[in-house]
Protein backbone atom coordinates (compact mmCIF):
# COMPACT_ATOMS: atom_id res chain seq x y z
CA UNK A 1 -15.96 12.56 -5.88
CA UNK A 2 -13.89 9.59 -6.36
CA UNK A 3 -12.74 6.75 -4.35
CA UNK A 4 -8.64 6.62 -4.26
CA UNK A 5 -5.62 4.75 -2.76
CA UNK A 6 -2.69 6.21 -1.90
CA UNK A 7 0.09 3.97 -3.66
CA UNK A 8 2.72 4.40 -0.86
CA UNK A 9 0.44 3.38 2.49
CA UNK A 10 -2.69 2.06 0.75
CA UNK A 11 -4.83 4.16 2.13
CA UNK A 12 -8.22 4.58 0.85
CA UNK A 13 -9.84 7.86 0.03
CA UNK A 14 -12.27 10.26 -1.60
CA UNK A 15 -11.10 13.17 -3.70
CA UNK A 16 -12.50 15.54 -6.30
CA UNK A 17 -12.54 14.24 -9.63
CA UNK A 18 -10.61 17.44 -10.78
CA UNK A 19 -7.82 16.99 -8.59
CA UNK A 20 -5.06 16.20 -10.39
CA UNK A 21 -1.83 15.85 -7.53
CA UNK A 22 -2.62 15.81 -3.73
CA UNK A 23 -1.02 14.57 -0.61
CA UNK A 24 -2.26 11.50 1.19
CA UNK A 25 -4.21 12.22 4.52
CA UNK A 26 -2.35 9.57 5.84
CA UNK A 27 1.04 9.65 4.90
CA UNK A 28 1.74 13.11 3.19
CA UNK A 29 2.62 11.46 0.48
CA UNK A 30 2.10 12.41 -3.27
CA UNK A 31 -0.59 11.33 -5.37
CA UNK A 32 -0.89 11.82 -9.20
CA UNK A 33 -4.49 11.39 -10.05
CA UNK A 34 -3.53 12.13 -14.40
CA UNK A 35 -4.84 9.72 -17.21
CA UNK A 36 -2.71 8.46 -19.76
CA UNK A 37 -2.54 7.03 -23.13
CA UNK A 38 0.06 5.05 -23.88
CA UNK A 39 0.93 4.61 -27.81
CA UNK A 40 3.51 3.27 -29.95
CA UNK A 41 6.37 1.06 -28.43
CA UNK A 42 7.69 2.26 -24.60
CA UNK A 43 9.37 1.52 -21.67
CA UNK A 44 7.91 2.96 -18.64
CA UNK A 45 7.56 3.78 -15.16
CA UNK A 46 4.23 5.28 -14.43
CA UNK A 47 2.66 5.65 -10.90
CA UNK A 48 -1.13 7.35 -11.18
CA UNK A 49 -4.27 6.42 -9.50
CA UNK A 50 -6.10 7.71 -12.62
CA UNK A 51 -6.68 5.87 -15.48
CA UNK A 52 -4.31 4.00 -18.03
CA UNK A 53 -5.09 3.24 -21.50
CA UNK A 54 -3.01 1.08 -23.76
CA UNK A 55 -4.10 1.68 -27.57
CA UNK A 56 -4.31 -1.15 -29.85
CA UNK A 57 -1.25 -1.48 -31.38
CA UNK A 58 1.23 -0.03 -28.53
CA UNK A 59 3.84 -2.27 -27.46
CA UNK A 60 4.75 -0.80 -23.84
CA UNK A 61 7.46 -2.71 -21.32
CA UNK A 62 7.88 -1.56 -18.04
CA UNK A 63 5.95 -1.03 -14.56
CA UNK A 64 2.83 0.77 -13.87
CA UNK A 65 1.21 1.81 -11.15
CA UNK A 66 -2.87 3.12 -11.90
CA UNK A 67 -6.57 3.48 -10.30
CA UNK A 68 -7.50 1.50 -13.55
CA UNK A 69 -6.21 -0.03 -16.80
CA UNK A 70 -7.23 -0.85 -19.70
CA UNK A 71 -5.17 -2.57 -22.72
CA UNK A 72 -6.22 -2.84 -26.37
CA UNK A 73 -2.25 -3.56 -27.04
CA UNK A 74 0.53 -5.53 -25.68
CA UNK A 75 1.53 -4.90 -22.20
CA UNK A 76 4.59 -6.64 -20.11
CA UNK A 77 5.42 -5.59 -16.99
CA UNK A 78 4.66 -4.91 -13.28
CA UNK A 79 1.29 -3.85 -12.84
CA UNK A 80 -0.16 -2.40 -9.61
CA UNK A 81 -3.69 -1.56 -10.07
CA UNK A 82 -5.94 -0.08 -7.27
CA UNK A 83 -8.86 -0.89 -9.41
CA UNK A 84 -10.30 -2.98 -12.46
CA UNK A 85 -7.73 -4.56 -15.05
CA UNK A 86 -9.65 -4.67 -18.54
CA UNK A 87 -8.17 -6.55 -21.26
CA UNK A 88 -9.85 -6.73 -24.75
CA UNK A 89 -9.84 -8.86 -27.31
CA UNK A 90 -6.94 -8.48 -28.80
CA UNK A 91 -4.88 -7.34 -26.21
CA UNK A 92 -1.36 -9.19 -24.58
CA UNK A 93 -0.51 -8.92 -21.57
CA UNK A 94 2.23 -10.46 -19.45
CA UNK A 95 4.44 -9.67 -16.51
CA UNK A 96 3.33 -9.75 -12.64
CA UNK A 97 0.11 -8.54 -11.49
CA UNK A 98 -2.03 -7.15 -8.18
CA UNK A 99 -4.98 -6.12 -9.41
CA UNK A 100 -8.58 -5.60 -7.48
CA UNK A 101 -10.69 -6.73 -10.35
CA UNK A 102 -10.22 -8.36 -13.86
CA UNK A 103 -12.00 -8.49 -16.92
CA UNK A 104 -10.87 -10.49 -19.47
CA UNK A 105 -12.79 -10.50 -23.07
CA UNK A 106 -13.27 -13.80 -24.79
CA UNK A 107 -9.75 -13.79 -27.36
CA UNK A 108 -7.18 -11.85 -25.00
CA UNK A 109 -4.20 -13.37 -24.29
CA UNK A 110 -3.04 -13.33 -20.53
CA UNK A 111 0.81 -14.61 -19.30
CA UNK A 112 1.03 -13.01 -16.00
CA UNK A 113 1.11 -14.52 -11.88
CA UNK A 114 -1.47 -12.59 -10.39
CA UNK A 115 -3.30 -11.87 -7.08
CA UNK A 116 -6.57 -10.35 -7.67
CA UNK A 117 -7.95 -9.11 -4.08
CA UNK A 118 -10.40 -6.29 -3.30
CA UNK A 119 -7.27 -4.63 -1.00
CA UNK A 120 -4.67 -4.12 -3.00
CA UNK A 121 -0.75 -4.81 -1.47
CA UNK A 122 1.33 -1.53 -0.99
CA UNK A 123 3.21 -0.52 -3.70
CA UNK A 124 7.09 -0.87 -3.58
């Protein structure tokens, strides 16, 4: 099992880790529990509660929604994560941020207004 939010209500839940799409208890609504890994240079609009990998050397521009994220590249954007943000060393990363955790490794670069808070706002 893992520990979920729905992105529309916030509601917090526990799924099967092999569920891929299910409904919120609360709300009916959808939730897409994929990973991704982003690569070379994108704009996008991604809405998961899985995980989110940006590989070193991807240059990605846009908003993302995600259960957790972590950047080896350059990332600008609005980012709505339900979980930890994870930023390595030589990652960039910009834009506005909710996040419910951060770790930052010593030699990132981080541009961003940010609320870190262990209850994440609703998405828009």
């Amino acid at each position: 099992m893992r520990r979920v939010h729905c992105p529309a209500c916030g509601h917090r839940f526990e799924v099967s880790r092999r569920a891929i799409v299910l409904r919120c208890p609360q709300c009916t609504g959808p939730v897409r529990l994929e990973d991704y890994t982003l690569r070379d240079q994108q704009e996008v609009e991604l809405s998961t509660m899985g995980d989110v990998h940006v590989i070193a050397g991807a240059t990605i521009n846009g908003s993302v929604i995600c259960g957790r994220l972590l950047n080896d590249g350059t990332l600008d954007g609005q980012l709505n994560i339900a979980g930890e943000l994870e930023l390595t060393p030589q990652s960039v990363t910009s834009g506005h941020i909710t996040a419910c955790s951060l770790h930052v490794r010593p030699g990132a670069t981080l541009r961003a207004r940010m609320t870190i808070s262990p209850m994440p706002k609703k998405s828009a």
